[in-house]
C-alpha atoms as a PDB file:
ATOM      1  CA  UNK A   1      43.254 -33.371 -37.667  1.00  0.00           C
ATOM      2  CA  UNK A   2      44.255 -33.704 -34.244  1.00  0.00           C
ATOM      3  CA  UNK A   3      43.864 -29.595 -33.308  1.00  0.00           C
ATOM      4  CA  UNK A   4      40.396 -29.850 -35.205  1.00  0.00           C
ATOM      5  CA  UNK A   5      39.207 -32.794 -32.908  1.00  0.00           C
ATOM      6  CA  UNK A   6      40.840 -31.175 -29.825  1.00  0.00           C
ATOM      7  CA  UNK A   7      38.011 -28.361 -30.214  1.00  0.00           C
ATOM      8  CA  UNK A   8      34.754 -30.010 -29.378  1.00  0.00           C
ATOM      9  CA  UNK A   9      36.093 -31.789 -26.891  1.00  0.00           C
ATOM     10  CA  UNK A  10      37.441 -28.699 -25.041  1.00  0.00           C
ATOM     11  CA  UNK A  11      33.975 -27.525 -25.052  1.00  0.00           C
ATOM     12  CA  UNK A  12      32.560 -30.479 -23.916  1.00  0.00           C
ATOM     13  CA  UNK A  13      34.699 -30.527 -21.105  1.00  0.00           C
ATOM     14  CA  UNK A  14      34.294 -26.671 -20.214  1.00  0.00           C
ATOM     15  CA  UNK A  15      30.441 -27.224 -20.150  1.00  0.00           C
ATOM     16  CA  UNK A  16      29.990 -30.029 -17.125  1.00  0.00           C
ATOM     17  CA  UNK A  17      32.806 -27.472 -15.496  1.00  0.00           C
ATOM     18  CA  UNK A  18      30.034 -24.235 -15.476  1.00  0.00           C
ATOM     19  CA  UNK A  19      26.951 -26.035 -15.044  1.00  0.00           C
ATOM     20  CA  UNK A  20      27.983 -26.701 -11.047  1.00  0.00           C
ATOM     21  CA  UNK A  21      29.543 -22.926 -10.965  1.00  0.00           C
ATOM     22  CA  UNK A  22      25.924 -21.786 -12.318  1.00  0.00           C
ATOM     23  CA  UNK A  23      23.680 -24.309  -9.848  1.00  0.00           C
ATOM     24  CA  UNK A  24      26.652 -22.479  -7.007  1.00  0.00           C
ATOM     25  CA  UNK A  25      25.672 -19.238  -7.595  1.00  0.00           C
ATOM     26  CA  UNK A  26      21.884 -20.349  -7.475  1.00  0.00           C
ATOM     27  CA  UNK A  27      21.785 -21.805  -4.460  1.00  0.00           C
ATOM     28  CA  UNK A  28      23.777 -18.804  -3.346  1.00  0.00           C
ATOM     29  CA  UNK A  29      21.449 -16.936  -3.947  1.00  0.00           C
ATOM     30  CA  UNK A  30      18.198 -18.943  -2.908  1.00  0.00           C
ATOM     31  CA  UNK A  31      20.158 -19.099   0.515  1.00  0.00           C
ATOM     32  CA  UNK A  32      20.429 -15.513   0.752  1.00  0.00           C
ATOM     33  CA  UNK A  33      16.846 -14.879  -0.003  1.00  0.00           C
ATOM     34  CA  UNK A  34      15.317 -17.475   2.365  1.00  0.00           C
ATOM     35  CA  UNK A  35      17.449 -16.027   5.428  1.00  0.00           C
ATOM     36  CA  UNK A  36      16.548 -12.760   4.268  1.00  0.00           C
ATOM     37  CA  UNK A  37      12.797 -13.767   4.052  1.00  0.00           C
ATOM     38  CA  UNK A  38      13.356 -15.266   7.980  1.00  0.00           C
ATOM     39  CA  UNK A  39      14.299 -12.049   8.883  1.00  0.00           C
ATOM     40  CA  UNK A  40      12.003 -10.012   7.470  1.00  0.00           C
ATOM     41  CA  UNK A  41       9.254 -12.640   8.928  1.00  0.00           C
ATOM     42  CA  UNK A  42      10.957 -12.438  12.112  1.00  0.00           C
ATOM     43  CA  UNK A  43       9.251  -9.542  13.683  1.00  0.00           C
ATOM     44  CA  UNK A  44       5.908 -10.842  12.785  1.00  0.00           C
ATOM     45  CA  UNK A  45       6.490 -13.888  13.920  1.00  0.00           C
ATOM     46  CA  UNK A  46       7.064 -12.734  17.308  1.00  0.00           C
ATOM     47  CA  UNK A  47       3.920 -10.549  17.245  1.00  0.00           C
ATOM     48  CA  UNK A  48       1.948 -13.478  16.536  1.00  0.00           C
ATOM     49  CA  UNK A  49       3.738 -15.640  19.586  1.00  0.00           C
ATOM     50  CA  UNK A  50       3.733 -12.806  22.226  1.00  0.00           C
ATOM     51  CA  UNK A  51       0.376 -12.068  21.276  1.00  0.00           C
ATOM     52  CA  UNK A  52      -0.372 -15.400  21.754  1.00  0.00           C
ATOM     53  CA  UNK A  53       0.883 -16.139  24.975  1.00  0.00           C
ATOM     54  CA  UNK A  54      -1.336 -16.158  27.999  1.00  0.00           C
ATOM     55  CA  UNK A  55      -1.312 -13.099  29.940  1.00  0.00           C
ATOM     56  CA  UNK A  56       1.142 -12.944  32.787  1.00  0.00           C
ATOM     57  CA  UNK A  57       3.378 -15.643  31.369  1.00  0.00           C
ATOM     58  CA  UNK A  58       6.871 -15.187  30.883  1.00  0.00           C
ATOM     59  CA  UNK A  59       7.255 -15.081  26.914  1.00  0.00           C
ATOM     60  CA  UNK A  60       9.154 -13.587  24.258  1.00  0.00           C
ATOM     61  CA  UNK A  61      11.838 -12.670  24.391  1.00  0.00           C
ATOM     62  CA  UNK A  62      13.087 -14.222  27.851  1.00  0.00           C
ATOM     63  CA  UNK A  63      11.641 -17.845  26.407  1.00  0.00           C
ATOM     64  CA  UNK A  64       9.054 -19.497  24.384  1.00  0.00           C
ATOM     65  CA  UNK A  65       5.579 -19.497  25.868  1.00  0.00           C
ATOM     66  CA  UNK A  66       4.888 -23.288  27.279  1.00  0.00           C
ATOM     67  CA  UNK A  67       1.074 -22.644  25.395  1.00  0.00           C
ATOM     68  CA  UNK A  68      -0.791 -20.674  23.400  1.00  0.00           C
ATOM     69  CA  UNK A  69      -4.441 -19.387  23.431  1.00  0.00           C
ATOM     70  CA  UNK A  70      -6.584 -17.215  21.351  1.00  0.00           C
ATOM     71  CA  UNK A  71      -7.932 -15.381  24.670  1.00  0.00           C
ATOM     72  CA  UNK A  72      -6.014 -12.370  24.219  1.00  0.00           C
ATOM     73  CA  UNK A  73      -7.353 -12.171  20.416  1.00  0.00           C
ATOM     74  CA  UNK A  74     -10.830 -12.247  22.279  1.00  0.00           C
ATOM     75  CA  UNK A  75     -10.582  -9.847  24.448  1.00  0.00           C
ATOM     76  CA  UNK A  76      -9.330  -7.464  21.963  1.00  0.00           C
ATOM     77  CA  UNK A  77     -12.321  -8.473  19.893  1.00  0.00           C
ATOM     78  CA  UNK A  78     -15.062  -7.893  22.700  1.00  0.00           C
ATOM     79  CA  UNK A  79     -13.151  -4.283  23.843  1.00  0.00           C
ATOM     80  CA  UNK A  80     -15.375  -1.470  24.060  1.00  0.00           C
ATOM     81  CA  UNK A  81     -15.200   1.010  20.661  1.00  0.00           C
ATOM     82  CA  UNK A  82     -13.171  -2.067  18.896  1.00  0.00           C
ATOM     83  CA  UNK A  83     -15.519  -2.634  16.244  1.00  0.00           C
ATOM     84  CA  UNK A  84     -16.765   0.838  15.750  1.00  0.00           C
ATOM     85  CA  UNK A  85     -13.076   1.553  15.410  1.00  0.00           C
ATOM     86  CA  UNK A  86     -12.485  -0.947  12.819  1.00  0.00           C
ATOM     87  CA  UNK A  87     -16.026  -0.258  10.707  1.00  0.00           C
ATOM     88  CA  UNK A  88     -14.477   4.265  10.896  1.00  0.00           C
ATOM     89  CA  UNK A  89     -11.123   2.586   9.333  1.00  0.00           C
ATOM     90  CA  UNK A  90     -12.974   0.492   6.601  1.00  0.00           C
ATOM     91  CA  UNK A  91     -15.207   3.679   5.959  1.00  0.00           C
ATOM     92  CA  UNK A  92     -12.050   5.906   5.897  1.00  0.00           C
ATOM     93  CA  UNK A  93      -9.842   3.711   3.837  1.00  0.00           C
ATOM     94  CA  UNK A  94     -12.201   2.920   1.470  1.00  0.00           C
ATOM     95  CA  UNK A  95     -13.918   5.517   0.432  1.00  0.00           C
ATOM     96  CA  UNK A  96     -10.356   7.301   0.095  1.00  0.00           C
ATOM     97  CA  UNK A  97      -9.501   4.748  -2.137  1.00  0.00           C
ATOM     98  CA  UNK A  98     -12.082   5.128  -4.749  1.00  0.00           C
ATOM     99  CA  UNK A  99     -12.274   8.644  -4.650  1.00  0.00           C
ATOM    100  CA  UNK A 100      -8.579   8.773  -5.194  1.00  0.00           C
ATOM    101  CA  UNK A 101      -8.321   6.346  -7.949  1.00  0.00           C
ATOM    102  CA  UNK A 102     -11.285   8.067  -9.893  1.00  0.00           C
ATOM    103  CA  UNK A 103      -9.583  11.699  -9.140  1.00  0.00           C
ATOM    104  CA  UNK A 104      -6.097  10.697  -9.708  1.00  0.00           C
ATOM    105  CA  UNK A 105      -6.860   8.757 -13.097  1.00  0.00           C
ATOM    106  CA  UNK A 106      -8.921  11.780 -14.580  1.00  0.00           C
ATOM    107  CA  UNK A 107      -6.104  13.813 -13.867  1.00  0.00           C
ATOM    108  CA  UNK A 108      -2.977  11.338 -14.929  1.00  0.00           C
ATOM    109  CA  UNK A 109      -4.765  11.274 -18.280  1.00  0.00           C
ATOM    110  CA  UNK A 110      -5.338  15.450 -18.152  1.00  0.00           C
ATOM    111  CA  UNK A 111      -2.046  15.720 -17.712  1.00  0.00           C
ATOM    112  CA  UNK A 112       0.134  12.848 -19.890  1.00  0.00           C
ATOM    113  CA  UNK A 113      -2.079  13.164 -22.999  1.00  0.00           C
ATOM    114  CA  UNK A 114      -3.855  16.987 -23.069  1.00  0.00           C
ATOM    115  CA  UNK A 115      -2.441  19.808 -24.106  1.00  0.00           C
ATOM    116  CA  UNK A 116      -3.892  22.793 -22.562  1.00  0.00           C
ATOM    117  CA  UNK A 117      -2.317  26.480 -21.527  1.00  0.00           C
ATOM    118  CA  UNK A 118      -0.197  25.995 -17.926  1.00  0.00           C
ATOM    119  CA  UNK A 119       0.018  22.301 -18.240  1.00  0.00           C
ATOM    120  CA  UNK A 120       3.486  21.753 -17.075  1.00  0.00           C
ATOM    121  CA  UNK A 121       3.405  24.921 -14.758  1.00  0.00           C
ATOM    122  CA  UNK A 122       0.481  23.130 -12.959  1.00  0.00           C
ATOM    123  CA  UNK A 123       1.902  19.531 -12.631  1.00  0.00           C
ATOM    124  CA  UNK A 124       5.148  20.761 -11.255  1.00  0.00           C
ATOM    125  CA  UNK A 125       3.345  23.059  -9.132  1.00  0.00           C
ATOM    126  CA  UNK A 126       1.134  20.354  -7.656  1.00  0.00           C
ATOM    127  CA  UNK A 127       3.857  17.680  -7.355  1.00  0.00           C
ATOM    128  CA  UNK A 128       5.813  20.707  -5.299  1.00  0.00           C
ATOM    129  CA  UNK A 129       3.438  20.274  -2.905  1.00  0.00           C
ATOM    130  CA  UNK A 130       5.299  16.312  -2.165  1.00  0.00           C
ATOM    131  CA  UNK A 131       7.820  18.399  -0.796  1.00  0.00           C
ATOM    132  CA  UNK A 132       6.240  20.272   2.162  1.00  0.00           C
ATOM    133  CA  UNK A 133       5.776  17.718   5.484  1.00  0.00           C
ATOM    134  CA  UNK A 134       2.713  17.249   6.084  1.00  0.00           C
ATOM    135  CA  UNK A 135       3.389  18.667  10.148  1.00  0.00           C
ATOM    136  CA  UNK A 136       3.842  21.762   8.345  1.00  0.00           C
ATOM    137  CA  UNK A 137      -0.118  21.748   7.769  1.00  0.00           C
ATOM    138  CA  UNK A 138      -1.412  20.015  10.072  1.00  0.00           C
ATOM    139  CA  UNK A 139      -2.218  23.461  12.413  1.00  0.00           C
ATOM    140  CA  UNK A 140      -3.869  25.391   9.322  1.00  0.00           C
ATOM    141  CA  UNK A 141      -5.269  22.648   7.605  1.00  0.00           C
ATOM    142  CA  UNK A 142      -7.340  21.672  11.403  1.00  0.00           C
ATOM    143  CA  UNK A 143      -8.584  25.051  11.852  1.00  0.00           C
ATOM    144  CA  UNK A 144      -9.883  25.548   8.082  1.00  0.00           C
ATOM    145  CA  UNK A 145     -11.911  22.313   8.272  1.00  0.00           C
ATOM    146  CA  UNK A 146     -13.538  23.369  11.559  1.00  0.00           C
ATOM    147  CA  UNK A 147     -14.324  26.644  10.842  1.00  0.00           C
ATOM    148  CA  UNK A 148     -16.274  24.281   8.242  1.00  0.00           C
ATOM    149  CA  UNK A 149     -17.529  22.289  10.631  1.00  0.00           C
ATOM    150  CA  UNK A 150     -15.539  19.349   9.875  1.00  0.00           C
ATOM    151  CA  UNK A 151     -14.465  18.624  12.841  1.00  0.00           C
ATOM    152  CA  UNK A 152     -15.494  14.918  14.320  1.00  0.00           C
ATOM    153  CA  UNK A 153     -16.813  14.349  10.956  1.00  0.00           C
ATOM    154  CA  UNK A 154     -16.605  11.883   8.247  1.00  0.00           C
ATOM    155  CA  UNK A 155     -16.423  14.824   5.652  1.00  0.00           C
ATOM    156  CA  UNK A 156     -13.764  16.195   7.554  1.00  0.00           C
ATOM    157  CA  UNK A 157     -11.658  13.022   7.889  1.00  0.00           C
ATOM    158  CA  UNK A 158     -11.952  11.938   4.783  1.00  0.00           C
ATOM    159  CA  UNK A 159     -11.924  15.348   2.330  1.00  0.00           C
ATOM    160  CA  UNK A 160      -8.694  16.831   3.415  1.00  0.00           C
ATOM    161  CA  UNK A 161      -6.361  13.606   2.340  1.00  0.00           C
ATOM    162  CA  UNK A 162      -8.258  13.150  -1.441  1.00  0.00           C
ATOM    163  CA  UNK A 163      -5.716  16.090  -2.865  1.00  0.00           C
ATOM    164  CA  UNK A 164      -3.043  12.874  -3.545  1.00  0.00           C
ATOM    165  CA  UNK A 165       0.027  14.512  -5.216  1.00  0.00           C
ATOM    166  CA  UNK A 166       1.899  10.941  -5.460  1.00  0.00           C
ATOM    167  CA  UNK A 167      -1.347   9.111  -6.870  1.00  0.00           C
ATOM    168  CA  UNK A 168      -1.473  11.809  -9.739  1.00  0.00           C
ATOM    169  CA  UNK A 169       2.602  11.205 -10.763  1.00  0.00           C
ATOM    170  CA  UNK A 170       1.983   7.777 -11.170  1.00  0.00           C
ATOM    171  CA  UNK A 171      -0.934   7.833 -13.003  1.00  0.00           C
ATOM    172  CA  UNK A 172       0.658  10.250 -15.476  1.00  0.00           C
ATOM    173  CA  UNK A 173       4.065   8.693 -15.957  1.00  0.00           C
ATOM    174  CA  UNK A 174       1.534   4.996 -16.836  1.00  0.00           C
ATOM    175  CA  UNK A 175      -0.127   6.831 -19.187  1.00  0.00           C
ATOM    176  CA  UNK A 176       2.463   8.592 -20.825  1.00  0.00           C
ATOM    177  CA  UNK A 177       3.739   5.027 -22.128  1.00  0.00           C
ATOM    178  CA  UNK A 178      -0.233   4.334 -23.514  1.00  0.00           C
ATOM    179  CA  UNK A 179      -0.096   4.078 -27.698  1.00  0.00           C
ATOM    180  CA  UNK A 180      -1.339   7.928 -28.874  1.00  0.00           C
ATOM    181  CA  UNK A 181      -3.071   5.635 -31.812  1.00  0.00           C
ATOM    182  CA  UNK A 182      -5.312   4.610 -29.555  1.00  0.00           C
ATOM    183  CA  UNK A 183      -6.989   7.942 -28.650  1.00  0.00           C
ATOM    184  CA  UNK A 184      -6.668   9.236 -31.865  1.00  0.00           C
ATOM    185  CA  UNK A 185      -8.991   6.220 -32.871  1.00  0.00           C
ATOM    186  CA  UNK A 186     -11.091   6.751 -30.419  1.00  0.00           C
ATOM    187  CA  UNK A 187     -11.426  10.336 -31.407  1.00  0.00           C
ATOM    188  CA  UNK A 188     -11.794   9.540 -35.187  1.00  0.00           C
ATOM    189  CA  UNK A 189     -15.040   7.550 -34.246  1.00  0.00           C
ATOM    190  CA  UNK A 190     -16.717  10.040 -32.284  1.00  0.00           C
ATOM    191  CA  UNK A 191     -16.064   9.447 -28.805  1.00  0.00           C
ATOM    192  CA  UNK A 192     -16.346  11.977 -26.165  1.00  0.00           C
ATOM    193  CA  UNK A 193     -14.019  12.660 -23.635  1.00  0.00           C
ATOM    194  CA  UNK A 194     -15.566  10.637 -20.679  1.00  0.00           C
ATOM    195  CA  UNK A 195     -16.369   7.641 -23.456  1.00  0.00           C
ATOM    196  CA  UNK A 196     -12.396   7.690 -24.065  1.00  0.00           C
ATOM    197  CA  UNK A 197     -11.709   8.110 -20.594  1.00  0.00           C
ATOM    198  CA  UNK A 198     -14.060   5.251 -19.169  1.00  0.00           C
ATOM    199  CA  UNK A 199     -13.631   2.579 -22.484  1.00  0.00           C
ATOM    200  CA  UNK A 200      -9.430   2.582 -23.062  1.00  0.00           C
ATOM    201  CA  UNK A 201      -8.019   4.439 -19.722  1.00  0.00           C
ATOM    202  CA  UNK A 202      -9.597   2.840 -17.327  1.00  0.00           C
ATOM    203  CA  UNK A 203      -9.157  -0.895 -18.563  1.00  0.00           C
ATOM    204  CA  UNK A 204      -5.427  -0.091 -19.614  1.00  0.00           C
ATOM    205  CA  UNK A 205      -4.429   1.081 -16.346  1.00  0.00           C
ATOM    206  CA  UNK A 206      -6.095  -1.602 -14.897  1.00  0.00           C
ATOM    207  CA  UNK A 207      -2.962  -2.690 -12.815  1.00  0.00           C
ATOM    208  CA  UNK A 208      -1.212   0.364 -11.789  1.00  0.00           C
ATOM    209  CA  UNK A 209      -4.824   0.989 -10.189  1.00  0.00           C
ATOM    210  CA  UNK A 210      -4.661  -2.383  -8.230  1.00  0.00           C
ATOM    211  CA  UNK A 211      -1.370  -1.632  -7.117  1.00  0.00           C
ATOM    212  CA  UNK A 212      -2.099   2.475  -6.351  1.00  0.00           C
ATOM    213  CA  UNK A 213      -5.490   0.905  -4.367  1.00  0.00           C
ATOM    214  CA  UNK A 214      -3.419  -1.164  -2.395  1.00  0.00           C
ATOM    215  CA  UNK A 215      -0.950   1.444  -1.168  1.00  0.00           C
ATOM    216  CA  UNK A 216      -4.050   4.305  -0.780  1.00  0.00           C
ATOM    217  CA  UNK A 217      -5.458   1.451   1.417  1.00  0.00           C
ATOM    218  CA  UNK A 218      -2.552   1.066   3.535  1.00  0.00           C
ATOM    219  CA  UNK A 219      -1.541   4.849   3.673  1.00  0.00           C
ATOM    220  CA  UNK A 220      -5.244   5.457   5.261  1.00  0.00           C
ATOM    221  CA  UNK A 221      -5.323   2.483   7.235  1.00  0.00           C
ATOM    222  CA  UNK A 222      -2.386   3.077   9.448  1.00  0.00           C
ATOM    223  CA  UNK A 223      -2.783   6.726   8.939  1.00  0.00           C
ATOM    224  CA  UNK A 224      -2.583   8.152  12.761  1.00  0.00           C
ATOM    225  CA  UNK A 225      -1.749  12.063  13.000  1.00  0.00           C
ATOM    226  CA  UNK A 226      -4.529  13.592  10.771  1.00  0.00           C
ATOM    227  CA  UNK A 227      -7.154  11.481  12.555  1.00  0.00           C
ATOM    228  CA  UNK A 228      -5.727  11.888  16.149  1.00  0.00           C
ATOM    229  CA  UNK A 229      -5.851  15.610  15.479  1.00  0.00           C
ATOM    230  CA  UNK A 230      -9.818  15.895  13.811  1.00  0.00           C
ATOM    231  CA  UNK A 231     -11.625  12.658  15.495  1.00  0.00           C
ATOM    232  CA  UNK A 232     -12.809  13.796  19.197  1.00  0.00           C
ATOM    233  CA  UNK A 233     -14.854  10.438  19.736  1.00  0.00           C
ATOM    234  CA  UNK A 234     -15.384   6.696  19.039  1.00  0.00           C
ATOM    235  CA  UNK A 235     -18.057   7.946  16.351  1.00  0.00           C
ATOM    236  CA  UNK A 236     -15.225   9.018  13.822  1.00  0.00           C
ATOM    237  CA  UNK A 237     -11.745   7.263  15.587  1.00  0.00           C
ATOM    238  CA  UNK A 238     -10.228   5.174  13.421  1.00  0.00           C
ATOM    239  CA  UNK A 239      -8.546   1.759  14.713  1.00  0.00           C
ATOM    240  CA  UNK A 240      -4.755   3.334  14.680  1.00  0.00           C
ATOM    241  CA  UNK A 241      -6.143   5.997  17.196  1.00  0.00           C
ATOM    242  CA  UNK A 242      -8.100   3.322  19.225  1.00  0.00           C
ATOM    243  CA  UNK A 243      -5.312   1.130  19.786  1.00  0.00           C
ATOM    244  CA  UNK A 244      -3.759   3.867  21.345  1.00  0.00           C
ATOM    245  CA  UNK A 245      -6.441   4.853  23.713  1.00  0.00           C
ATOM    246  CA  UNK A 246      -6.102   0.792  24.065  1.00  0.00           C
ATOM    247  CA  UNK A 247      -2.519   0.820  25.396  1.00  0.00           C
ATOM    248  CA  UNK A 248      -3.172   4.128  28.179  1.00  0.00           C
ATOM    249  CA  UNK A 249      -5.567   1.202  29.355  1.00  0.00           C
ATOM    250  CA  UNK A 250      -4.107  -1.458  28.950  1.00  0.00           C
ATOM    251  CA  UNK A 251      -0.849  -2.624  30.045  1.00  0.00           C
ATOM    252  CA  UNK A 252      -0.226  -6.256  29.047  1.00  0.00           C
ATOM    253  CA  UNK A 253       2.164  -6.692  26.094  1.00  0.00           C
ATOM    254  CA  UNK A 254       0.212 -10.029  24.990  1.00  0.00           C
ATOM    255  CA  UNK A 255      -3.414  -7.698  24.581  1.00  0.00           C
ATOM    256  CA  UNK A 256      -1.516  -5.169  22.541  1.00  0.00           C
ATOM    257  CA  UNK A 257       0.308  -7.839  20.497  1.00  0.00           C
ATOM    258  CA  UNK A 258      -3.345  -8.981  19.855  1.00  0.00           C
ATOM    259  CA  UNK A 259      -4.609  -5.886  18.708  1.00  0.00           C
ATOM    260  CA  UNK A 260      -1.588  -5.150  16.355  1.00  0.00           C
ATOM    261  CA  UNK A 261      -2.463  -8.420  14.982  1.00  0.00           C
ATOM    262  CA  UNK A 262      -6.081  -7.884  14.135  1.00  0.00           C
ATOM    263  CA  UNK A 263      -5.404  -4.272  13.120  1.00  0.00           C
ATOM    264  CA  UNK A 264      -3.299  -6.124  10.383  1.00  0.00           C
ATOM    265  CA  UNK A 265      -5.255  -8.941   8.731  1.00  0.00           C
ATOM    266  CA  UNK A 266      -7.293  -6.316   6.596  1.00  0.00           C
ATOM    267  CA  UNK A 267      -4.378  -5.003   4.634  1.00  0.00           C
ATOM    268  CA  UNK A 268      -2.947  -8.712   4.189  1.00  0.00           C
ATOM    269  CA  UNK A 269      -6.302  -9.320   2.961  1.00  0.00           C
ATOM    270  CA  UNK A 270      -6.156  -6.235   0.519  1.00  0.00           C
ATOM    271  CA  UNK A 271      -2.979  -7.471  -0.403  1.00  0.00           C
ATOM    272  CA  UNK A 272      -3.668 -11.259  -1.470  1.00  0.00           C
ATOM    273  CA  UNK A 273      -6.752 -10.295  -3.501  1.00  0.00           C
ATOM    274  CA  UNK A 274      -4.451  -7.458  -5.467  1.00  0.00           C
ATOM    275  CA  UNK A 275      -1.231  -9.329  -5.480  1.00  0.00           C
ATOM    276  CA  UNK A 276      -1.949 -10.491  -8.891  1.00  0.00           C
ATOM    277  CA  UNK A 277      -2.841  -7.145 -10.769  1.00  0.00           C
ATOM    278  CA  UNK A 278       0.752  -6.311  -8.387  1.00  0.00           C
ATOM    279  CA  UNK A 279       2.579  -8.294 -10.633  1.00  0.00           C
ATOM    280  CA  UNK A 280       1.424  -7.174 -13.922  1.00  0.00           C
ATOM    281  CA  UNK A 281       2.195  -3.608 -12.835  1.00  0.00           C
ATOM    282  CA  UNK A 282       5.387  -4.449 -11.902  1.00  0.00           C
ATOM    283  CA  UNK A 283       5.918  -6.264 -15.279  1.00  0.00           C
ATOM    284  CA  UNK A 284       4.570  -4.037 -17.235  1.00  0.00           C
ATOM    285  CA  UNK A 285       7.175  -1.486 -15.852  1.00  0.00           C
ATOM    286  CA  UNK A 286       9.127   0.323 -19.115  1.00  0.00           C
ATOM    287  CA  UNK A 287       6.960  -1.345 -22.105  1.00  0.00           C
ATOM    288  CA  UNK A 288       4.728   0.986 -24.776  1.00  0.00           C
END
């Protein structure tokens, strides 16, 4: 009797004793993600102050500005070739993004659930192509597209980036993990091949589109070298290429601040209207 009432209250007594080891390793850990969240929000921060600061003002780092004003924001605004810069970005990152997503879907699903003659040989071959550095083509690839003449061109901006080796991998290995049922269904019923494509595909890969937009955004946006090397004028320069032109001009760290900070509000914008199909890809990571 004694050893059989000694039992439940050994367990009662070893429960209080982990409850404040479990709530010490949470708080752990909550204290290691907020000071790593402070100093990955660091750098911004100080973008946002220095850009801030009135020009000719001692600022960061040497001390905290004594005000702040929205002048230097302003006068980036109001620079010659800003907004034609900005509209050539939009044009460029966009239209790369849908083209990409429509390419890169057609050929994820071509390749995960086809069977054709040179399937594998071809994938392989294509994602080969991840391995060559990009400097490597840069020479050829700029005098093909102006013997075209592509050259200060949207065509030619845009065209040469749509082959997306890395867009077409991760469209494959989604729908790799898509039921075959499905497709057999659809195929049982009659549909054709762009019915299938356009009516289970496209809503099923729904997220891993989101999230592929959102990093085809951002790899155009702040793409530099290909459109330093092809745009020859404020007609076709994107903003990353402006800004430069913007700092041989302009010296104060508080204007360029300012510009680094407008240049970035469009892909925190692309990134707070997608964050939630973001999620669902990510959760949706390793289930049929």
């Amino acid at each position: 009797m004694t050893l059989t009432a000694a039992r439940p209250t050994a367990a009662r007594t070893g429960r209080p004793a982990a409850a404040p080891r479990r709530r010490g390793r949470k708080w752990a850990l909550y204290t290691l993600l907020t000071i790593m969240s402070l100093l990955t929000m660091g750098p911004f921060v100080a973008m946002l102050v220095v850009a801030l600061s009135p020009r000719g003002e001692p600022t960061l780092p040497a001390r905290w500005p004594a005000s702040l004003t929205f002048d230097n924001v302003a006068r980036v605004l109001n620079a010659s070739g800003f907004a034609e810069w900005t509209i050539n970005s939009l044009v460029y990152s966009a239209v790369s993004v849908v083209i990409i997503l429509l390419t890169a879907s057609m050929a994820g699903y071509a390749f995960a659930k086809k069977r054709f003659p040179g399937r594998d040989a071809m994938l392989w071959t294509f994602l080969a192509t991840m391995m060559v550095p990009f400097q490597a083509t840069l020479i050829p690839l700029y005098v093909l597209v102006s013997d075209f003449g592509g050259a200060d061109t949207f065509w030619g901006l845009i065209v040469p980036t749509l082959a997306n080796s890395q867009a077409v991998f991760l469209m494959r290995q989604f729908i790799l993990g898509l039921p075959d049922e499905l497709f057999d269904a659809a195929k049982v019923d009659g549909a054709s091949e762009l019915r299938v494509y356009w009516t289970i595909v496209v809503p099923l890969t729904r997220p891993i589109l989101a999230t592929l937009g959102v990093f085809v955004f951002l790899w155009h946006w702040n793409d530099f070298l290909w459109p330093l090397v092809i745009s020859q004028s404020d007609a076709t320069r994107t903003l990353t290429v402006g800004l430069t032109v913007l700092k041989t001009e302009e010296t104060q760290w508080a204007t360029l601040m300012s510009s680094a900070a407008v240049s970035a509000v469009p892909c925190l914008l692309v990134f707070f209207l997608l964050q939630r199909y973001l999620v669902n890809s990510i959760a949706m990571t390793g289930l049929k």
